[in-house]
N, C-alpha and C. Protein backbone atom coordinates (compact mmCIF):
# COMPACT_ATOMS: atom_id res chain seq x y z
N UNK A 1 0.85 -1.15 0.00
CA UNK A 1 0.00 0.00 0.00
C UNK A 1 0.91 1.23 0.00
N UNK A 2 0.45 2.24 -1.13
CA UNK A 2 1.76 3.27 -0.89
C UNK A 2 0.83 4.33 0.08
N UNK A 3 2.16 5.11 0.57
CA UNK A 3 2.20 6.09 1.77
C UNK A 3 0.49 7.03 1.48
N UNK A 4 0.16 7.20 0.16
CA UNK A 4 -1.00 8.20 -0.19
C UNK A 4 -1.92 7.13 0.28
N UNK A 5 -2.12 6.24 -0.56
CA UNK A 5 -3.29 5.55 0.19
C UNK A 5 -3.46 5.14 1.54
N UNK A 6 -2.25 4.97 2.24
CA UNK A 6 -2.04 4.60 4.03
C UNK A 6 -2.84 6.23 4.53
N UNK A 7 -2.87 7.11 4.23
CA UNK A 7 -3.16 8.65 4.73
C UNK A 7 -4.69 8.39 3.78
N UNK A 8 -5.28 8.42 3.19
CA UNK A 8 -6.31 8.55 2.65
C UNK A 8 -6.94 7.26 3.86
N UNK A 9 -6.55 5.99 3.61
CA UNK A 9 -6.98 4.95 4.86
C UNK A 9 -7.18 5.53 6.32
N UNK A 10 -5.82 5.94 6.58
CA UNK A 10 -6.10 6.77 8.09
C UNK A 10 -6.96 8.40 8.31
N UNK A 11 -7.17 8.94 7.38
CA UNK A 11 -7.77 10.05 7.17
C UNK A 11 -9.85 9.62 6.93
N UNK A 12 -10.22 8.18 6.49
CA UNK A 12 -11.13 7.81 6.69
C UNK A 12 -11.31 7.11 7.92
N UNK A 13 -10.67 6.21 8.27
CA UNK A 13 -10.87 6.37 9.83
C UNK A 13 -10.80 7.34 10.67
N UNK A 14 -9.68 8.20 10.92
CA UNK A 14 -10.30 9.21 11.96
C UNK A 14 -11.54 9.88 11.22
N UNK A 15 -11.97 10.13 10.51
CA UNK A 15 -13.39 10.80 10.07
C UNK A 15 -14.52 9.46 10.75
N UNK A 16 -14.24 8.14 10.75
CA UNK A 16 -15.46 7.34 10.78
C UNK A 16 -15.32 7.41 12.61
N UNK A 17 -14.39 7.06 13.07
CA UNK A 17 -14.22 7.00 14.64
C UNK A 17 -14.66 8.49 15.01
N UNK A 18 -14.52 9.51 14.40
CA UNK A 18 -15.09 10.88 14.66
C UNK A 18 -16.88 10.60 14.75
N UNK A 19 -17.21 10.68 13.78
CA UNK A 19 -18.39 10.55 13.05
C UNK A 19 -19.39 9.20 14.75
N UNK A 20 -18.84 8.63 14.69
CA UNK A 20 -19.42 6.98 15.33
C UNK A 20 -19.51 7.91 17.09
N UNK A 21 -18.10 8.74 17.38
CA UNK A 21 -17.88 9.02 18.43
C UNK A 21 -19.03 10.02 19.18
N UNK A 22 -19.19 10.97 17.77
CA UNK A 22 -20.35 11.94 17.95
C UNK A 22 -21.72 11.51 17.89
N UNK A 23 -22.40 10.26 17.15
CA UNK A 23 -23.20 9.50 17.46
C UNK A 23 -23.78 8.86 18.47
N UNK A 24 -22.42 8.50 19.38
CA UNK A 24 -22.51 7.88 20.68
C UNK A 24 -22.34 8.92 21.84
N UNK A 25 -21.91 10.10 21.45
CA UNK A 25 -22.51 11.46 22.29
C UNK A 25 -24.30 11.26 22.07
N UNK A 26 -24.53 11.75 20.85
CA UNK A 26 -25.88 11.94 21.07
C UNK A 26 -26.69 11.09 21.15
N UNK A 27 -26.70 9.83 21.28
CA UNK A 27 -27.52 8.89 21.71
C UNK A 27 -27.05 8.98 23.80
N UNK A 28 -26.20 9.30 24.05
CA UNK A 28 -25.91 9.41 25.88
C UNK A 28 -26.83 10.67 25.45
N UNK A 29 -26.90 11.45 24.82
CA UNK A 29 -28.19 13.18 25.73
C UNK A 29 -29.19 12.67 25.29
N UNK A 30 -29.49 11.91 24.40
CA UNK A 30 -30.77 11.39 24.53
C UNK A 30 -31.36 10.25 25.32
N UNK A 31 -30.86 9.51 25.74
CA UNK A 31 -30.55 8.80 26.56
C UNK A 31 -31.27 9.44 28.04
N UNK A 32 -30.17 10.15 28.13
CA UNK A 32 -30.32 11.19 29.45
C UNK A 32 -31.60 12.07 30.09
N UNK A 33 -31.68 12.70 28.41
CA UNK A 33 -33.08 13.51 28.55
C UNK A 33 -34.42 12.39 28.17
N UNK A 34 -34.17 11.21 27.56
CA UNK A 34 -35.32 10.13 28.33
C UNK A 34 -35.37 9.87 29.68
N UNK A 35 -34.25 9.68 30.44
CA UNK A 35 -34.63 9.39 31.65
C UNK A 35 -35.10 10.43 32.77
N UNK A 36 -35.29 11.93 31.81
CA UNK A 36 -35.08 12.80 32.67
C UNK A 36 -36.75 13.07 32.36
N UNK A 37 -36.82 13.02 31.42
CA UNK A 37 -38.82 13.11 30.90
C UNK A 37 -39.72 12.34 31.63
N UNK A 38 -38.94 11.09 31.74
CA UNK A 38 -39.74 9.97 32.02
C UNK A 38 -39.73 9.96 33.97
N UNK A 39 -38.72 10.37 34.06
CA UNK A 39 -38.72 10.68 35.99
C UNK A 39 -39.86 12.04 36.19
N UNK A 40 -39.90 13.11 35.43
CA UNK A 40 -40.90 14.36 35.59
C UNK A 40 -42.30 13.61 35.13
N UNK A 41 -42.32 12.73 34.46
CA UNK A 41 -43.74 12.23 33.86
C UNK A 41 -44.10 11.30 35.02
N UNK A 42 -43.71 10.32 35.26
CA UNK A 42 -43.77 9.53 36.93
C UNK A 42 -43.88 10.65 38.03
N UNK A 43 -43.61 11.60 38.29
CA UNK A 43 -43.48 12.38 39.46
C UNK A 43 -45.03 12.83 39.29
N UNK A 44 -44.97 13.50 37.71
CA UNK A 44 -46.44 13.95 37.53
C UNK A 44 -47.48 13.10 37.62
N UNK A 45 -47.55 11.89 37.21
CA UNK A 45 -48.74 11.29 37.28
C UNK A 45 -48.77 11.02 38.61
N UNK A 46 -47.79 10.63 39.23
CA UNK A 46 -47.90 10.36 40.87
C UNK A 46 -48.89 11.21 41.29
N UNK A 47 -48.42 12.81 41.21
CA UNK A 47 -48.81 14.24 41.78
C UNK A 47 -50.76 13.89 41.65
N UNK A 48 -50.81 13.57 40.21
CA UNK A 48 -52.16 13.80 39.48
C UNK A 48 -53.30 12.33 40.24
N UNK A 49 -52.32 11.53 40.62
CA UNK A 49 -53.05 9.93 41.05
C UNK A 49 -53.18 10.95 42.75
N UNK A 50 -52.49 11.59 43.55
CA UNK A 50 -52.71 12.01 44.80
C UNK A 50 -54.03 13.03 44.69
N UNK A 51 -53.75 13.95 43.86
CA UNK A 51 -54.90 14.74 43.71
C UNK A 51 -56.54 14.19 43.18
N UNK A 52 -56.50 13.45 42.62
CA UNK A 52 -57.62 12.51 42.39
C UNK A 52 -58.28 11.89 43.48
N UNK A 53 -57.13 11.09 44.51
CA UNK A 53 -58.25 10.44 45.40
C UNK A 53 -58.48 11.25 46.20
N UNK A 54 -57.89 12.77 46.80
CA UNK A 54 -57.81 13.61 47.73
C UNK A 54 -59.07 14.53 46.83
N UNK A 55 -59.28 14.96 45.82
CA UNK A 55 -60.71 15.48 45.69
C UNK A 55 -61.53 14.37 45.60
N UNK A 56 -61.81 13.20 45.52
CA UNK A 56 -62.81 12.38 46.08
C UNK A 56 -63.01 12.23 47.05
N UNK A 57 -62.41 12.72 48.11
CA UNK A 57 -62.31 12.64 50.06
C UNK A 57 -62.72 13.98 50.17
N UNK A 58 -62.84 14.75 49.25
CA UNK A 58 -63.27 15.87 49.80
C UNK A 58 -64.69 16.33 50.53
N UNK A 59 -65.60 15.95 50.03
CA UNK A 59 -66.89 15.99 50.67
C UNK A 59 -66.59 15.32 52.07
N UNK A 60 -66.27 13.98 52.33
CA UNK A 60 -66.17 13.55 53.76
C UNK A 60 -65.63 14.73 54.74
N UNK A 61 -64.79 14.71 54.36
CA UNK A 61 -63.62 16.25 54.86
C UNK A 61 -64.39 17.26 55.18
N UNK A 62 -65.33 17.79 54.44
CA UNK A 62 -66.37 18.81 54.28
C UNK A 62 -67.33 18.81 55.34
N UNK A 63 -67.70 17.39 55.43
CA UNK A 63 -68.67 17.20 56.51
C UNK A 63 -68.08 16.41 58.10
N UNK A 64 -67.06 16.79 58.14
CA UNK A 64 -66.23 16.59 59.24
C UNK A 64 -65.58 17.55 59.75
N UNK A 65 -65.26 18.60 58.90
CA UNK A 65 -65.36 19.90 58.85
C UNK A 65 -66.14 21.13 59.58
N UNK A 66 -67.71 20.95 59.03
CA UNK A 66 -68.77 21.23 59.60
C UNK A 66 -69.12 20.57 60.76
N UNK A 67 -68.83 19.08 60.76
CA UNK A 67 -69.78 18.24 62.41
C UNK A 67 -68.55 19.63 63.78
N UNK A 68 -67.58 19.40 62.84
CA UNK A 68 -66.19 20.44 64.02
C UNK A 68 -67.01 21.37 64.35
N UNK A 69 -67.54 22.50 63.42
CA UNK A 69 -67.91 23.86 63.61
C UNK A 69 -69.27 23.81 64.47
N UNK A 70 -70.04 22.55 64.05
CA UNK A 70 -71.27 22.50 65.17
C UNK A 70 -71.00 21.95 66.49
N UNK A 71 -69.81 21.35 66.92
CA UNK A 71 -69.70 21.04 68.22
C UNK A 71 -69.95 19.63 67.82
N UNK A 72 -70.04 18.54 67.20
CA UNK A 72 -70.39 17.27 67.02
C UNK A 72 -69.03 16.55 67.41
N UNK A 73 -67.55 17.26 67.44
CA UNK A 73 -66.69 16.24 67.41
C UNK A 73 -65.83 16.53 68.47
N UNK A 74 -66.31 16.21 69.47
CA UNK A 74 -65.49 16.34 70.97
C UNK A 74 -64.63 15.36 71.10
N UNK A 75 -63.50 16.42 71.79
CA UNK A 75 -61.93 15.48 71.76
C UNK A 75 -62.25 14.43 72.44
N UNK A 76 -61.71 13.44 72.13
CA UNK A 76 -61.05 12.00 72.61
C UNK A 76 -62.45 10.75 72.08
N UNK A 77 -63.44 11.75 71.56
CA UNK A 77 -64.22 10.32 70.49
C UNK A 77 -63.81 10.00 69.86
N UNK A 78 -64.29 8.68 69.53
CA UNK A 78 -63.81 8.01 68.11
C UNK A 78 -63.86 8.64 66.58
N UNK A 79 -64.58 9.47 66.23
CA UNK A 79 -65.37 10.11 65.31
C UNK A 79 -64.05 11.81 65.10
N UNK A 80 -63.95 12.26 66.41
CA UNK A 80 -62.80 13.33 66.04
C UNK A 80 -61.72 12.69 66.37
N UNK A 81 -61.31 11.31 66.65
CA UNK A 81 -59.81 10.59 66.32
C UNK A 81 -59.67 10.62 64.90
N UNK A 82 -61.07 9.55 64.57
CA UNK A 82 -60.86 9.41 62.83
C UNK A 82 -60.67 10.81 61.87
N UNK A 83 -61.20 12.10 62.19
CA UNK A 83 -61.31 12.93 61.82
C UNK A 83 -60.07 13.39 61.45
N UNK A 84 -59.07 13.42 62.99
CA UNK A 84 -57.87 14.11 63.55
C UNK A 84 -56.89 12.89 62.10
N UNK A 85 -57.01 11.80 62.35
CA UNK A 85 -56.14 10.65 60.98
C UNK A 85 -56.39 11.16 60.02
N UNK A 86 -57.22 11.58 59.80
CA UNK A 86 -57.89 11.77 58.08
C UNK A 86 -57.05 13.14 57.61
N UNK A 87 -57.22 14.15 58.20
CA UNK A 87 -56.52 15.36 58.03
C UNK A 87 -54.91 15.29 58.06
N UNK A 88 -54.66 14.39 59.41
CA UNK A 88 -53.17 14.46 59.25
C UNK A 88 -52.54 13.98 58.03
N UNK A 89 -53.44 12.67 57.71
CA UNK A 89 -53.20 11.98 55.77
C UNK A 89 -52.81 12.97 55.14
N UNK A 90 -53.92 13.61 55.00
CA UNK A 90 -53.83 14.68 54.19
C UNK A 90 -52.22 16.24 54.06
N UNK A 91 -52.52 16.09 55.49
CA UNK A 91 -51.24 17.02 55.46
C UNK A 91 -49.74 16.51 55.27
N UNK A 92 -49.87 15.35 55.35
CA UNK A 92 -48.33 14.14 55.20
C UNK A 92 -48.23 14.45 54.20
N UNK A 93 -49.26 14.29 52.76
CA UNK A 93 -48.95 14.59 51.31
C UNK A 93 -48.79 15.71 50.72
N UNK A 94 -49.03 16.89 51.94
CA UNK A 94 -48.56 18.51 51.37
C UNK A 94 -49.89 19.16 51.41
N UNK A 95 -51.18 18.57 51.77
CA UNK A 95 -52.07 19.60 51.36
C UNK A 95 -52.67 20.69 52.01
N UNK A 96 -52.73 21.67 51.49
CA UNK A 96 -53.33 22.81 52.62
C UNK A 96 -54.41 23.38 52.31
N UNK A 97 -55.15 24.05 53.47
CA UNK A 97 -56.70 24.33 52.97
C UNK A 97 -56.28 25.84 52.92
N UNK A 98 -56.67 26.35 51.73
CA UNK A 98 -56.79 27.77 51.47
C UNK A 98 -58.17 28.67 51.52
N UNK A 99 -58.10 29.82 51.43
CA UNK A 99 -59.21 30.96 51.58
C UNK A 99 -59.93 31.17 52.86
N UNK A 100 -59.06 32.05 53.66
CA UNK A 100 -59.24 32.28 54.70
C UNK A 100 -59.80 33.73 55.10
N UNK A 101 -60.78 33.92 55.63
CA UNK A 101 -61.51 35.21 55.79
C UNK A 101 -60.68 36.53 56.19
N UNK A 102 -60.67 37.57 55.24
CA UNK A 102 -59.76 38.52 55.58
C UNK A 102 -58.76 38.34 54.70
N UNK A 103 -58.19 37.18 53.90
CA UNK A 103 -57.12 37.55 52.86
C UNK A 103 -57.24 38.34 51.26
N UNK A 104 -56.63 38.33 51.09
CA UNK A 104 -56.56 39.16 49.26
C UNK A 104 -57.35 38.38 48.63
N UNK A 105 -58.34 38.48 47.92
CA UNK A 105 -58.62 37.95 46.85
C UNK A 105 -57.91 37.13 45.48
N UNK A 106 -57.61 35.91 45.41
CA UNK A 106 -56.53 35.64 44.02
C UNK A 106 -57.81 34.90 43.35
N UNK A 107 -58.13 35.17 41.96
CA UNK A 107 -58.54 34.46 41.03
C UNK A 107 -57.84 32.56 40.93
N UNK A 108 -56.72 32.61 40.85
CA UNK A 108 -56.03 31.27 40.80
C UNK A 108 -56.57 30.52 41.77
N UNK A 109 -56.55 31.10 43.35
CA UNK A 109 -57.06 30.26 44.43
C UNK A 109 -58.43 30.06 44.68
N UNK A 110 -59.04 31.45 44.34
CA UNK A 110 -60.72 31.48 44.97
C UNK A 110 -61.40 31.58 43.86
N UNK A 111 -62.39 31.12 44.51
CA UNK A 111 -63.66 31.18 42.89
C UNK A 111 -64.73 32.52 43.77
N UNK A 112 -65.26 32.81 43.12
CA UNK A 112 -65.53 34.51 43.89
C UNK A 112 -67.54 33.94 43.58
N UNK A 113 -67.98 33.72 44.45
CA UNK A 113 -69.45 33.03 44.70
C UNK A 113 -70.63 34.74 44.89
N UNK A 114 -69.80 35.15 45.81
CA UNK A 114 -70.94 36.48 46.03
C UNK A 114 -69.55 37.52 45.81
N UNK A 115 -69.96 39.06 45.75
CA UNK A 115 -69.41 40.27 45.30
C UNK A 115 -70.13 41.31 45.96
N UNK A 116 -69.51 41.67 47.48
CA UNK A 116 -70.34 42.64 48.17
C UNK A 116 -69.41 44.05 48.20
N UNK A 117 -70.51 45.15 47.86
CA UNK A 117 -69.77 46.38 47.74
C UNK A 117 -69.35 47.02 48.73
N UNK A 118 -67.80 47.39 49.07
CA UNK A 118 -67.64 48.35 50.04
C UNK A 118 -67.02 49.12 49.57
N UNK A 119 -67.32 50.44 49.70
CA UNK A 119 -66.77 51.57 49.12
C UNK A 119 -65.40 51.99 49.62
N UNK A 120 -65.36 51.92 51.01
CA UNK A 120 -63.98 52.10 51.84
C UNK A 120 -62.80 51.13 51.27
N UNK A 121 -62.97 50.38 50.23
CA UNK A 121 -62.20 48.78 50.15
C UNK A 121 -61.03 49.63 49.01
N UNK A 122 -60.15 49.27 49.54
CA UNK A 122 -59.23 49.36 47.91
C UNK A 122 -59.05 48.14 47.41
N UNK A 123 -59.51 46.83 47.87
CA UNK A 123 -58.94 45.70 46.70
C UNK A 123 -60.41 44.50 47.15
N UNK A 124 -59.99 43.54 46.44
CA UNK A 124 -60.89 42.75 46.93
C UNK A 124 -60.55 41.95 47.78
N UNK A 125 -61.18 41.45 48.83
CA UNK A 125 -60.99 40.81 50.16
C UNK A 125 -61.90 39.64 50.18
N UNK A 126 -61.16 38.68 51.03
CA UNK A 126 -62.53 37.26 51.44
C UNK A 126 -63.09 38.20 52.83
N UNK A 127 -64.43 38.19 52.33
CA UNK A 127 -65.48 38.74 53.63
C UNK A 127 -65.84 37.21 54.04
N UNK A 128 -66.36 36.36 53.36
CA UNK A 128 -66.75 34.62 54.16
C UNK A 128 -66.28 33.69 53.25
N UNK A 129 -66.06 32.74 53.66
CA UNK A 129 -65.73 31.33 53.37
C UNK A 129 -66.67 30.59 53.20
N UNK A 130 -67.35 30.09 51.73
CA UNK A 130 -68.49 29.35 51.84
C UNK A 130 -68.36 28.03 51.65
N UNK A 131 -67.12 27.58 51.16
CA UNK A 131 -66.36 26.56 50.94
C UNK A 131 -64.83 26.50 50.74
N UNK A 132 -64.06 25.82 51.93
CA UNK A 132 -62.42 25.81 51.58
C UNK A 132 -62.04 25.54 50.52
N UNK A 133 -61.05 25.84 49.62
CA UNK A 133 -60.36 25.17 49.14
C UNK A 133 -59.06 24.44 49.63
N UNK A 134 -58.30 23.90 48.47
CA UNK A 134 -57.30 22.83 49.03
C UNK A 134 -56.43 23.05 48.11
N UNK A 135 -54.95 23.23 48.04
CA UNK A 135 -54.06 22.86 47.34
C UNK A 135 -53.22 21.96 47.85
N UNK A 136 -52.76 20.77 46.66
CA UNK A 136 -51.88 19.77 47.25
C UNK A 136 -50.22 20.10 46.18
N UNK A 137 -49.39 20.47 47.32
CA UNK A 137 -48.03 20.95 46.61
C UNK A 137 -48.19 22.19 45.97
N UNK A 138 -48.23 22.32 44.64
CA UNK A 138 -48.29 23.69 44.04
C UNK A 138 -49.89 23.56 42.94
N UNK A 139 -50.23 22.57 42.75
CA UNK A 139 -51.81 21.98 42.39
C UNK A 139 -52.45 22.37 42.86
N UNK A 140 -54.10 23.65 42.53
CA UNK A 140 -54.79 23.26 43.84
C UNK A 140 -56.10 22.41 42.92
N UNK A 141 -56.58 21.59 44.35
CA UNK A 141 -57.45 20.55 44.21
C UNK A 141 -58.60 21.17 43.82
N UNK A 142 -59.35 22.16 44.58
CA UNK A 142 -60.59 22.97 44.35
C UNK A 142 -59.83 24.32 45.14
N UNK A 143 -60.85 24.82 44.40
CA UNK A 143 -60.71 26.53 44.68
C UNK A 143 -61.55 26.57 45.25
N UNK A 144 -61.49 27.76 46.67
CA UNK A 144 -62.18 28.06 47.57
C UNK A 144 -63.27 29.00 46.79
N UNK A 145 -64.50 28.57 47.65
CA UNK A 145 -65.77 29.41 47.51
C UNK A 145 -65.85 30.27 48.13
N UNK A 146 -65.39 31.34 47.67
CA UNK A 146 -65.89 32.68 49.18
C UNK A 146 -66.89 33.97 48.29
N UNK A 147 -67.07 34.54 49.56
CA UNK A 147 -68.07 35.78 49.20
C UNK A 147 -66.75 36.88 49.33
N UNK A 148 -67.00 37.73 48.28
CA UNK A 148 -65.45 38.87 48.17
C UNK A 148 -66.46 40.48 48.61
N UNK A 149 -65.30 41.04 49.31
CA UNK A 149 -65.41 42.39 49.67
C UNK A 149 -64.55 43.02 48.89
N UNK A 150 -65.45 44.10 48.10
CA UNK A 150 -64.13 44.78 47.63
C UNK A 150 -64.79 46.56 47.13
N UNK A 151 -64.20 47.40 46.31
CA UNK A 151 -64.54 48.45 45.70
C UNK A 151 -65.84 48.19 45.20
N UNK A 152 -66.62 49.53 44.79
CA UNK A 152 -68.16 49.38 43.76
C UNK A 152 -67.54 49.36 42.38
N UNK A 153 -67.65 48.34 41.88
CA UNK A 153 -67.23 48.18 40.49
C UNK A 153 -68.04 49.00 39.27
């Protein structure tokens, strides 16, 4: 083999070992960014499977909620034990009850049920709580029902 063709030979190999090398780069970032999609897609459906059975518990919640506010669930019954489990569940997985009387008004969090005029108001305010809402993590489950105080529109 003369010296030109030995350099034309080695001049196609380093091009093919180049070529193969950069291939096997981009199959590792793809690679990578599969496992990185597929861990955010598992995290999410996780997120989405928690929020599902936690707004199906919500009514119970609701009315365990209320038996509280009427005096029905005096400490050390069975009924405000189960109550006291049920909530703590709930808070183990991140969730918190939002719309609390007296805060700012947010569209994202509250769903705005009544609209009472106060003229003195510069913004809109929760005047009552007609139903909590819940967010679990940065999700929320339901948006709170409140009645808003705010300016005469």
């Amino acid at each position: 083999m003369s010296p030109e063709d030995q350099k034309l030979l080695d001049d196609a190999s380093r091009d093919l070992v180049a070529e193969m090398r950069d291939q096997m780069l981009r199959a590792q970032a793809e690679l990578v960014n599969f496992r990185t999609r597929v861990e955010r897609d598992r995290v999410a459906n996780r997120e989405a499977v928690i929020a599902d059975v936690v707004r199906s518990m919500l009514p119970a919640l609701d009315d365990l909620d209320r038996a509280d506010k009427h005096g029905d669930l005096v400490e050390g019954t069975p009924l405000a034990l189960v109550s006291q489990k049920i909530k703590s569940s709930f808070e183990r997985f991140g969730m918190r009850k939002i719309g609390e009387k007296g805060e700012r008004f947010d569209p994202a969090f509250h769903e705005a049920v009544v609209h009472l005029n106060d003229p003195e108001a510069t913004e809109n305010t929760i005047a009552d709580v007609i139903e909590p809402g819940y967010i679990l993590g940065e999700r929320v489950v339901r948006a709170a029902k409140v009645a808003v105080s705010g300016p005469t529109e």
